[in-house]
PDB file of N, CA and C in Angstrom:
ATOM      1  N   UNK A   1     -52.638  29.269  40.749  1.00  0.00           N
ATOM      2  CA  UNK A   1     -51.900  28.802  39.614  1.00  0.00           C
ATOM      3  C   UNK A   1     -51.792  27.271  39.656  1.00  0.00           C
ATOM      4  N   UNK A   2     -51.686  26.783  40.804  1.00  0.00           N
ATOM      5  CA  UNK A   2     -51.611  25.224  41.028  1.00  0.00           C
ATOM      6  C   UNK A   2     -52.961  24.885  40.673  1.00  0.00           C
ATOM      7  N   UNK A   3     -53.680  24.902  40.779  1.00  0.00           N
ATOM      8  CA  UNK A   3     -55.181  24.141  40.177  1.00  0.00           C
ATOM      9  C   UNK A   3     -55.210  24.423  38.689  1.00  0.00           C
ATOM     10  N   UNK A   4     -54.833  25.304  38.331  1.00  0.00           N
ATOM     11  CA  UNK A   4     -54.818  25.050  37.031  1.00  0.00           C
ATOM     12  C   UNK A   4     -54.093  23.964  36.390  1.00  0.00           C
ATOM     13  N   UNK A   5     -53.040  23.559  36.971  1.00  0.00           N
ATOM     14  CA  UNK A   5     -52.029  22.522  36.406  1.00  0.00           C
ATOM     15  C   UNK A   5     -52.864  20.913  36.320  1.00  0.00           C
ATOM     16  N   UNK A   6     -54.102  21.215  37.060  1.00  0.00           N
ATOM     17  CA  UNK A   6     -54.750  19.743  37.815  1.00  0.00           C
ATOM     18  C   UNK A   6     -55.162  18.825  36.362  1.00  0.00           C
ATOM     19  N   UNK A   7     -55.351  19.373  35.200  1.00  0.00           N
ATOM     20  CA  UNK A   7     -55.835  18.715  34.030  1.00  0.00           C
ATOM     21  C   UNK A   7     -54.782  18.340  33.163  1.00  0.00           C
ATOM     22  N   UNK A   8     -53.509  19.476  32.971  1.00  0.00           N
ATOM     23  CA  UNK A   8     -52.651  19.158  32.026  1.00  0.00           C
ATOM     24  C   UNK A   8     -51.528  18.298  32.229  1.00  0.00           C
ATOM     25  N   UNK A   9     -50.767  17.991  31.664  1.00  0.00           N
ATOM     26  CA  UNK A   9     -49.558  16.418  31.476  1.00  0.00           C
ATOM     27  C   UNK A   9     -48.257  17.814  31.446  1.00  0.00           C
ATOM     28  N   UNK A  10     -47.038  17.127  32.161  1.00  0.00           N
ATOM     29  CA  UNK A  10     -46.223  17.779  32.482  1.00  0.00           C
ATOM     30  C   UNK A  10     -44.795  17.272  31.147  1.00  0.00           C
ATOM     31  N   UNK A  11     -44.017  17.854  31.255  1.00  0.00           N
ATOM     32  CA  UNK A  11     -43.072  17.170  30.235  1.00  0.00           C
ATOM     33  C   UNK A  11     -42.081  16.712  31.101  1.00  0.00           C
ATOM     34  N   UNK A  12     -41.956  15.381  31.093  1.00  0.00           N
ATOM     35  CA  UNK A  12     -40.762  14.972  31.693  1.00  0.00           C
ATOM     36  C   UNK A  12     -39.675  14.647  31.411  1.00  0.00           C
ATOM     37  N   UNK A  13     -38.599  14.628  32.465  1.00  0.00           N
ATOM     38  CA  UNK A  13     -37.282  14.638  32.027  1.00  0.00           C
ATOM     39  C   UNK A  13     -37.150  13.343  31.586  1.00  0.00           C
ATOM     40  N   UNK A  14     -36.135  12.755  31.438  1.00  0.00           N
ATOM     41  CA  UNK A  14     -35.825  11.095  30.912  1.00  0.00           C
ATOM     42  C   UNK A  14     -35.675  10.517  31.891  1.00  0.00           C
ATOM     43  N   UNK A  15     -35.210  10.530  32.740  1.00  0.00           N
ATOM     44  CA  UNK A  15     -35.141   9.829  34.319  1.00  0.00           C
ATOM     45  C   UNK A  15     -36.793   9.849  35.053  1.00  0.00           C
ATOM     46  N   UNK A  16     -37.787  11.056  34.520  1.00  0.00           N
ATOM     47  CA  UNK A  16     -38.859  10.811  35.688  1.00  0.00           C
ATOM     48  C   UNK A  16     -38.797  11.365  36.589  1.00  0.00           C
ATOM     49  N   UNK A  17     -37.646  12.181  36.982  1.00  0.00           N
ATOM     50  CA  UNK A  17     -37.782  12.778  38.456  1.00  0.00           C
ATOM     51  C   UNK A  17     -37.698  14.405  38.455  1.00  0.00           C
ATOM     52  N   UNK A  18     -38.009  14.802  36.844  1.00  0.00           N
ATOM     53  CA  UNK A  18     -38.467  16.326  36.383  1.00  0.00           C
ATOM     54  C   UNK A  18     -39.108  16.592  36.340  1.00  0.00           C
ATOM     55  N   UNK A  19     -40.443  16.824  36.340  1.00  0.00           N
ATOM     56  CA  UNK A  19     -41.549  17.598  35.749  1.00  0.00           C
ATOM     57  C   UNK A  19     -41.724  18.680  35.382  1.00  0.00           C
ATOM     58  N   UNK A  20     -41.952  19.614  34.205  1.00  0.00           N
ATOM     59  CA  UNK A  20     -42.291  20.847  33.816  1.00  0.00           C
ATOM     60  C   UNK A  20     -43.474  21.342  33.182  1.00  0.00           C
ATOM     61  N   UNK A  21     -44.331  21.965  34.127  1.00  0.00           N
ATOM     62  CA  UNK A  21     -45.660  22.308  33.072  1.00  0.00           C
ATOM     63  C   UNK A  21     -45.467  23.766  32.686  1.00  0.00           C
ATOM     64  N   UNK A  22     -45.766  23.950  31.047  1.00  0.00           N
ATOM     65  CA  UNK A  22     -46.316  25.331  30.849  1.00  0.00           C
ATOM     66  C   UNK A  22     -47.484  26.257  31.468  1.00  0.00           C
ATOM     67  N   UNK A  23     -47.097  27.246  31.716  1.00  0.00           N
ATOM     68  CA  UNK A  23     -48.063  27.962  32.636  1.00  0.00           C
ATOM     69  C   UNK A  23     -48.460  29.052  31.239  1.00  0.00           C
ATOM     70  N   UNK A  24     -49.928  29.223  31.221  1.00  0.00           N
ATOM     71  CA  UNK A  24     -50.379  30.745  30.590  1.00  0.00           C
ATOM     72  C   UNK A  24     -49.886  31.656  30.971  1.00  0.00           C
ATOM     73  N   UNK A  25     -50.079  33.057  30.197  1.00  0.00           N
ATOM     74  CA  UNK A  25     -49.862  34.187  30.890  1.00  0.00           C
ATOM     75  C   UNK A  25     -50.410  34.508  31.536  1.00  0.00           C
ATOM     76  N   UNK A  26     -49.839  35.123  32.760  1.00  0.00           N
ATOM     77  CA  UNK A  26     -50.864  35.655  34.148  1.00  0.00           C
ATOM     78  C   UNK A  26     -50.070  36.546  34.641  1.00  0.00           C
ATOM     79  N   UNK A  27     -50.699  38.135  34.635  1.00  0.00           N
ATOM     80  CA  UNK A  27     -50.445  39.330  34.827  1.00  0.00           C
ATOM     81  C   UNK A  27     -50.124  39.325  36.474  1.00  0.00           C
ATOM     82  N   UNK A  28     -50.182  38.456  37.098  1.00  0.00           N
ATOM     83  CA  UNK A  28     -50.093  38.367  38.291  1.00  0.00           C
ATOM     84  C   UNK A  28     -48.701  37.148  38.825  1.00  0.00           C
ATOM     85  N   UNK A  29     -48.732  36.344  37.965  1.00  0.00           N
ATOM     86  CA  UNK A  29     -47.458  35.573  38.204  1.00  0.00           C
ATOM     87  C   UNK A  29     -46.466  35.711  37.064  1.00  0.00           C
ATOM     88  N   UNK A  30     -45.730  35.794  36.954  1.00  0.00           N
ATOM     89  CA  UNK A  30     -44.689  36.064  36.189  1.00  0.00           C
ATOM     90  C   UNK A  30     -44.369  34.938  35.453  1.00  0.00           C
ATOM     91  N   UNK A  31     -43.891  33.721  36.132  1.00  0.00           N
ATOM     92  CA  UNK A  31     -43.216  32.803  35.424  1.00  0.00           C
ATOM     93  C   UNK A  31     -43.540  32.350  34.253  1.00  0.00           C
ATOM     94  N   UNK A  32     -43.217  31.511  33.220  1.00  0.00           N
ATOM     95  CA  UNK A  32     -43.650  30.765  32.310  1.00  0.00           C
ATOM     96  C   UNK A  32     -43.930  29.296  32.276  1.00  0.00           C
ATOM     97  N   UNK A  33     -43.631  28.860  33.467  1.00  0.00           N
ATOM     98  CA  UNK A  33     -43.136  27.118  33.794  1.00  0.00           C
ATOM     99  C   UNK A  33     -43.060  27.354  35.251  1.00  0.00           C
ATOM    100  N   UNK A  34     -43.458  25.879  35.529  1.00  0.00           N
ATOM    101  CA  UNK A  34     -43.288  25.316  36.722  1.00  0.00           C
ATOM    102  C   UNK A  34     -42.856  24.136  36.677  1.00  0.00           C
ATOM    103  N   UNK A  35     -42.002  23.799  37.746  1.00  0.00           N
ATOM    104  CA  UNK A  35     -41.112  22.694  37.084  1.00  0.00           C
ATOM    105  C   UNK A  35     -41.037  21.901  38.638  1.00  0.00           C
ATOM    106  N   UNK A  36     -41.241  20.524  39.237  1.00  0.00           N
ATOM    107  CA  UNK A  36     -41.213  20.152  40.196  1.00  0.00           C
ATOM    108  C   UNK A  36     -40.315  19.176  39.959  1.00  0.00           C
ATOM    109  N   UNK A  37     -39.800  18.450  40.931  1.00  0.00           N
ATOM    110  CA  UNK A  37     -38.630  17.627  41.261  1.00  0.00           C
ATOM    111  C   UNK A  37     -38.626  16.610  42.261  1.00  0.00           C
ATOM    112  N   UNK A  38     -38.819  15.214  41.644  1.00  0.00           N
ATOM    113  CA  UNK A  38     -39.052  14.325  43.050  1.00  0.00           C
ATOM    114  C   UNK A  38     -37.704  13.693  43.577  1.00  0.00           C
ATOM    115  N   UNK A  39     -37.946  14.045  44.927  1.00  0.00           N
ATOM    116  CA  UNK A  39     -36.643  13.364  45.351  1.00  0.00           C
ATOM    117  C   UNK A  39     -37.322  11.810  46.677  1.00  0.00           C
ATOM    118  N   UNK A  40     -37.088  10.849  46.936  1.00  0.00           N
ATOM    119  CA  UNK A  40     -37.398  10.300  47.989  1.00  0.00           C
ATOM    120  C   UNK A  40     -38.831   9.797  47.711  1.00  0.00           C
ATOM    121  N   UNK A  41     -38.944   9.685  46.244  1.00  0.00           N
ATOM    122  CA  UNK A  41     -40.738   9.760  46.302  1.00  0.00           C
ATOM    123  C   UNK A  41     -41.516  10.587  46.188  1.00  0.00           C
ATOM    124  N   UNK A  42     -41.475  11.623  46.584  1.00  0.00           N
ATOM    125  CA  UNK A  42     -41.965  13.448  47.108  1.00  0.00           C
ATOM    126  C   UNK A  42     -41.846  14.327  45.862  1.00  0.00           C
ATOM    127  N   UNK A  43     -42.754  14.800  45.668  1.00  0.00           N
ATOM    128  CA  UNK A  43     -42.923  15.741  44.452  1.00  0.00           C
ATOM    129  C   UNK A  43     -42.601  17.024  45.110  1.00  0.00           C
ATOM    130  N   UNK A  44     -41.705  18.109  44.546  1.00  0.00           N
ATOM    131  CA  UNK A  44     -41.329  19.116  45.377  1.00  0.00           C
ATOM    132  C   UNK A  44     -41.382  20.335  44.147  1.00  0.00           C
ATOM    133  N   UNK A  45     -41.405  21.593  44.821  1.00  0.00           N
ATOM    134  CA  UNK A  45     -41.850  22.772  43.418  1.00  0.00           C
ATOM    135  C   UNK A  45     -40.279  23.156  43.335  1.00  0.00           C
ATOM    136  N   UNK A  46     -39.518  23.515  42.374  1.00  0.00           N
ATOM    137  CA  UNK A  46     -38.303  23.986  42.378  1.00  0.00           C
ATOM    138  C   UNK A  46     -38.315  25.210  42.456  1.00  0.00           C
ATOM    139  N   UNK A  47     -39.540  26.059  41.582  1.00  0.00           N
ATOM    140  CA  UNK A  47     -39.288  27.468  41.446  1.00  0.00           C
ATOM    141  C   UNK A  47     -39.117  28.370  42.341  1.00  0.00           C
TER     142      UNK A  47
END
């Protein structure tokens, strides 16, 4: 599911330290979004 994200633009929060990409449907992962969170510099997955 992460390589797929490698082309598309994430929506960010107003501060910059949100990221949320839409994910397709995938009969195998559930979610709809992935949403990461930098703290310290560090991009981190929240979900």
């Amino acid at each position: 599911m992460l390589k797929s994200l490698k082309d598309k633009k994430p929506k960010l929060s107003e501060d910059g330290n949100t990221a949320t990409f839409d994910l397709p449907e995938n009969p195998v992962f559930s979610k709809k979004a992935i949403v990461f969170t930098k703290i310290e510099g560090r991009w981190f997955i929240n979900n």
